[in-house]
Protein backbone atom coordinates (compact mmCIF):
# COMPACT_ATOMS: atom_id res chain seq x y z
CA UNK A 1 -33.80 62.94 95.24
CA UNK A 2 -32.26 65.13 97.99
CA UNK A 3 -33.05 64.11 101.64
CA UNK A 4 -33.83 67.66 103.47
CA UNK A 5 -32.63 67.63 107.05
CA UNK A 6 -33.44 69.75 109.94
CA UNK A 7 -31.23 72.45 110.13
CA UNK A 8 -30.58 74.76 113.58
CA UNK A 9 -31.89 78.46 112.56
CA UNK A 10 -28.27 79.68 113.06
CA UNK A 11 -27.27 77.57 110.08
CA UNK A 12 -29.66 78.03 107.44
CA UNK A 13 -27.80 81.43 106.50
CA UNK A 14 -24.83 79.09 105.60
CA UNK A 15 -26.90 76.59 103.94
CA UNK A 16 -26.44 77.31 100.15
CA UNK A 17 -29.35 78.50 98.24
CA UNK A 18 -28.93 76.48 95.60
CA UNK A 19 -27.32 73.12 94.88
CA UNK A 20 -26.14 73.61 91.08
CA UNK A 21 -26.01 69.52 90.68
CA UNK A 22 -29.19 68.86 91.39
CA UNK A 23 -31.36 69.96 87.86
CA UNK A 24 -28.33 68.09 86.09
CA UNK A 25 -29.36 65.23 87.74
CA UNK A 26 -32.96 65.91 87.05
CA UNK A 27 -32.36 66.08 83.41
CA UNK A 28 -30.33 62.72 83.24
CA UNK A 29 -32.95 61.30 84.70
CA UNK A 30 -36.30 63.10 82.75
CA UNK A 31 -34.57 64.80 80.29
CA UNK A 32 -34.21 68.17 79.10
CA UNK A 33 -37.80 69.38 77.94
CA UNK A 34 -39.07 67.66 81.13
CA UNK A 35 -37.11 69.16 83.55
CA UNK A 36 -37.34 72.41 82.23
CA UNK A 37 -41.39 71.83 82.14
CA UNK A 38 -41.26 70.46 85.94
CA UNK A 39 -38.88 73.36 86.89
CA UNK A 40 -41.33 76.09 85.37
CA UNK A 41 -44.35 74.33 87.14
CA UNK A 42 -42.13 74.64 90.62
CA UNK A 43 -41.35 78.02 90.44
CA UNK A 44 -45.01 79.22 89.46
CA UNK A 45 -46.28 77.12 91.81
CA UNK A 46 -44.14 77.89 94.84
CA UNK A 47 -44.19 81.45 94.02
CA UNK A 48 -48.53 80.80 94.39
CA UNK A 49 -47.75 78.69 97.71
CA UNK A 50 -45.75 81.15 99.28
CA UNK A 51 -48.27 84.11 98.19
CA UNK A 52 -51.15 81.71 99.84
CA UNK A 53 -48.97 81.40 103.27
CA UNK A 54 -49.44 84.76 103.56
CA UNK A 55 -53.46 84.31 103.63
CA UNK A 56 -53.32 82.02 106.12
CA UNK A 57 -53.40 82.18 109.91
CA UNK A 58 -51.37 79.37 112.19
CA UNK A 59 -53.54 79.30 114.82
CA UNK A 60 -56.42 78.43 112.14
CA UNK A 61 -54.78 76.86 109.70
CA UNK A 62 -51.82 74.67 111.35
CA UNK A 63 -52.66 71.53 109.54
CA UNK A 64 -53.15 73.20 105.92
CA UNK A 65 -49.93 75.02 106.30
CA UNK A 66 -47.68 72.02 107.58
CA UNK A 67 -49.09 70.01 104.28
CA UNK A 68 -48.17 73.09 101.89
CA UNK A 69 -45.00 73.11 103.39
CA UNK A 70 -44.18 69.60 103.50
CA UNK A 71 -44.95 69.99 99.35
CA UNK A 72 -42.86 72.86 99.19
CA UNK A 73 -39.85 71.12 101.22
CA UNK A 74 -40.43 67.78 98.19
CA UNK A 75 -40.24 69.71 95.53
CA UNK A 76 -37.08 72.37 96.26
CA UNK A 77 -35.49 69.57 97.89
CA UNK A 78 -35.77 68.12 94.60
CA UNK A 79 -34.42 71.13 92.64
CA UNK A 80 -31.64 71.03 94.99
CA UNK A 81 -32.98 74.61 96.97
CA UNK A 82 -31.53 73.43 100.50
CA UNK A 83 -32.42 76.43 102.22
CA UNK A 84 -35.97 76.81 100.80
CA UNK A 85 -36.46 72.90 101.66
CA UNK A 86 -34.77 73.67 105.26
CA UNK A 87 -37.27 76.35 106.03
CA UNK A 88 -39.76 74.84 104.36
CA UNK A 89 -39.29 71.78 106.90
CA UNK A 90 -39.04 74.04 109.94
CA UNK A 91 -42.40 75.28 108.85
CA UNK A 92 -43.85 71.84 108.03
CA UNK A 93 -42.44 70.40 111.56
CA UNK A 94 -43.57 73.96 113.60
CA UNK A 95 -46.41 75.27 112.42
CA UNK A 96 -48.76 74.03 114.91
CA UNK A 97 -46.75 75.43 117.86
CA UNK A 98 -45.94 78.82 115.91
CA UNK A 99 -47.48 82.02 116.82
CA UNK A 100 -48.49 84.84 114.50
CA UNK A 101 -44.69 87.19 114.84
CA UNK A 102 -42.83 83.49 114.91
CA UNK A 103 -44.82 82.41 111.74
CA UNK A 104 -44.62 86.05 109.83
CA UNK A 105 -40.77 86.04 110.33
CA UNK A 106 -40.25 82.57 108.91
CA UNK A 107 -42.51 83.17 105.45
CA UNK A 108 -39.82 86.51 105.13
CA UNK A 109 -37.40 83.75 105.28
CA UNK A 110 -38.74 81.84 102.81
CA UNK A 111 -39.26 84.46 100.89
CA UNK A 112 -35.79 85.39 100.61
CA UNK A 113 -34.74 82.08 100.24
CA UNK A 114 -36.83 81.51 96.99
CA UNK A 115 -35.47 84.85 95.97
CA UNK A 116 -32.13 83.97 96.24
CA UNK A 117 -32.59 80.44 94.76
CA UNK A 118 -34.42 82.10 91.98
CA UNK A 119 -31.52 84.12 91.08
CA UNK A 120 -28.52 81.13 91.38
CA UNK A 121 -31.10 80.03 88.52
CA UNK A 122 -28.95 79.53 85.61
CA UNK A 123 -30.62 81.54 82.59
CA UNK A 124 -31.00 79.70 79.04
C-alpha cells in the first residue's frame, strides 16, 4: 500500500511515526471491522516480533531476522508506520553485516518507534 524506502539514519528522527491516512485507506478498502481486526493482529504481533528480536543473535540468526523484519517493514508500511517500516528495512537489508552493539541499538530504535506509533494511534 505504502512503498518503504531506505532512509539515511540521520533522517529517520524526522520521518513521522505515523501516517494518519493510511488506516483510512485501509478501511475504504476492507472496511471497518476488518481493519480494526488486521490492525489488532499487527500490533500483537509486532509487539511478539520485536520481543523475539531480542532472543536472537545476528551472527546466528542473520537470515531469520532479515525475514522477520522484512514482515515487520510489510505490515507497518501498510499501517502507514514510516519509521517502524524504515528501521524495519535497515534491519531487513543489514542484518547480516550487523554486529551485536550495532544490532542492540537498532531493536531500541524500533522499539521506540512502535512506541511512538502506538501512541499517534487514534483511540475509539
Amino acid at each position: 500500500m505504502f512503498d518503504v524506502t531506505v532512509a539515511p539514519a540521520k533522517a529517520l528522527d524526522a520521518e513521522p511515526a505515523r501516517e494518519p491516512r493510511a488506516y483510512e485507506a485501509l478501511v475504504r478498502e476492507i472496511g471497518e471491522d476488518g481493519a480494526g481486526e488486521v490492525r489488532d493482529v499487527f500490533w500483537s504481533e509486532t509487539c511478539a516480533r520485536l520481543q523475539s528480536f531480542r532472543t536472537l543473535s545476528p551472527a546466528q540468526h542473520h537470515a531469520r531476522i532479515a525475514r522477520e523484519a522484512h514482515s515487520l517493514k510489510s505490515a507497518a508500511g501498510t499501517f502507514g508506520y514510516l519509521r517502524l517500516a524504515a528501521l524495519a528495512l535497515r534491519l531487513e537489508k543489514t542484518a547480516e553485516s550487523l554486529g551485536e552493539t550495532e544490532f542492540r541499538a537498532l531493536l531500541d530504535q524500533m522499539d521506540a518507534a512502535y512506541a511512538a506509533a502506538h501512541a499517534q494511534e487514534p483511540q475509539g
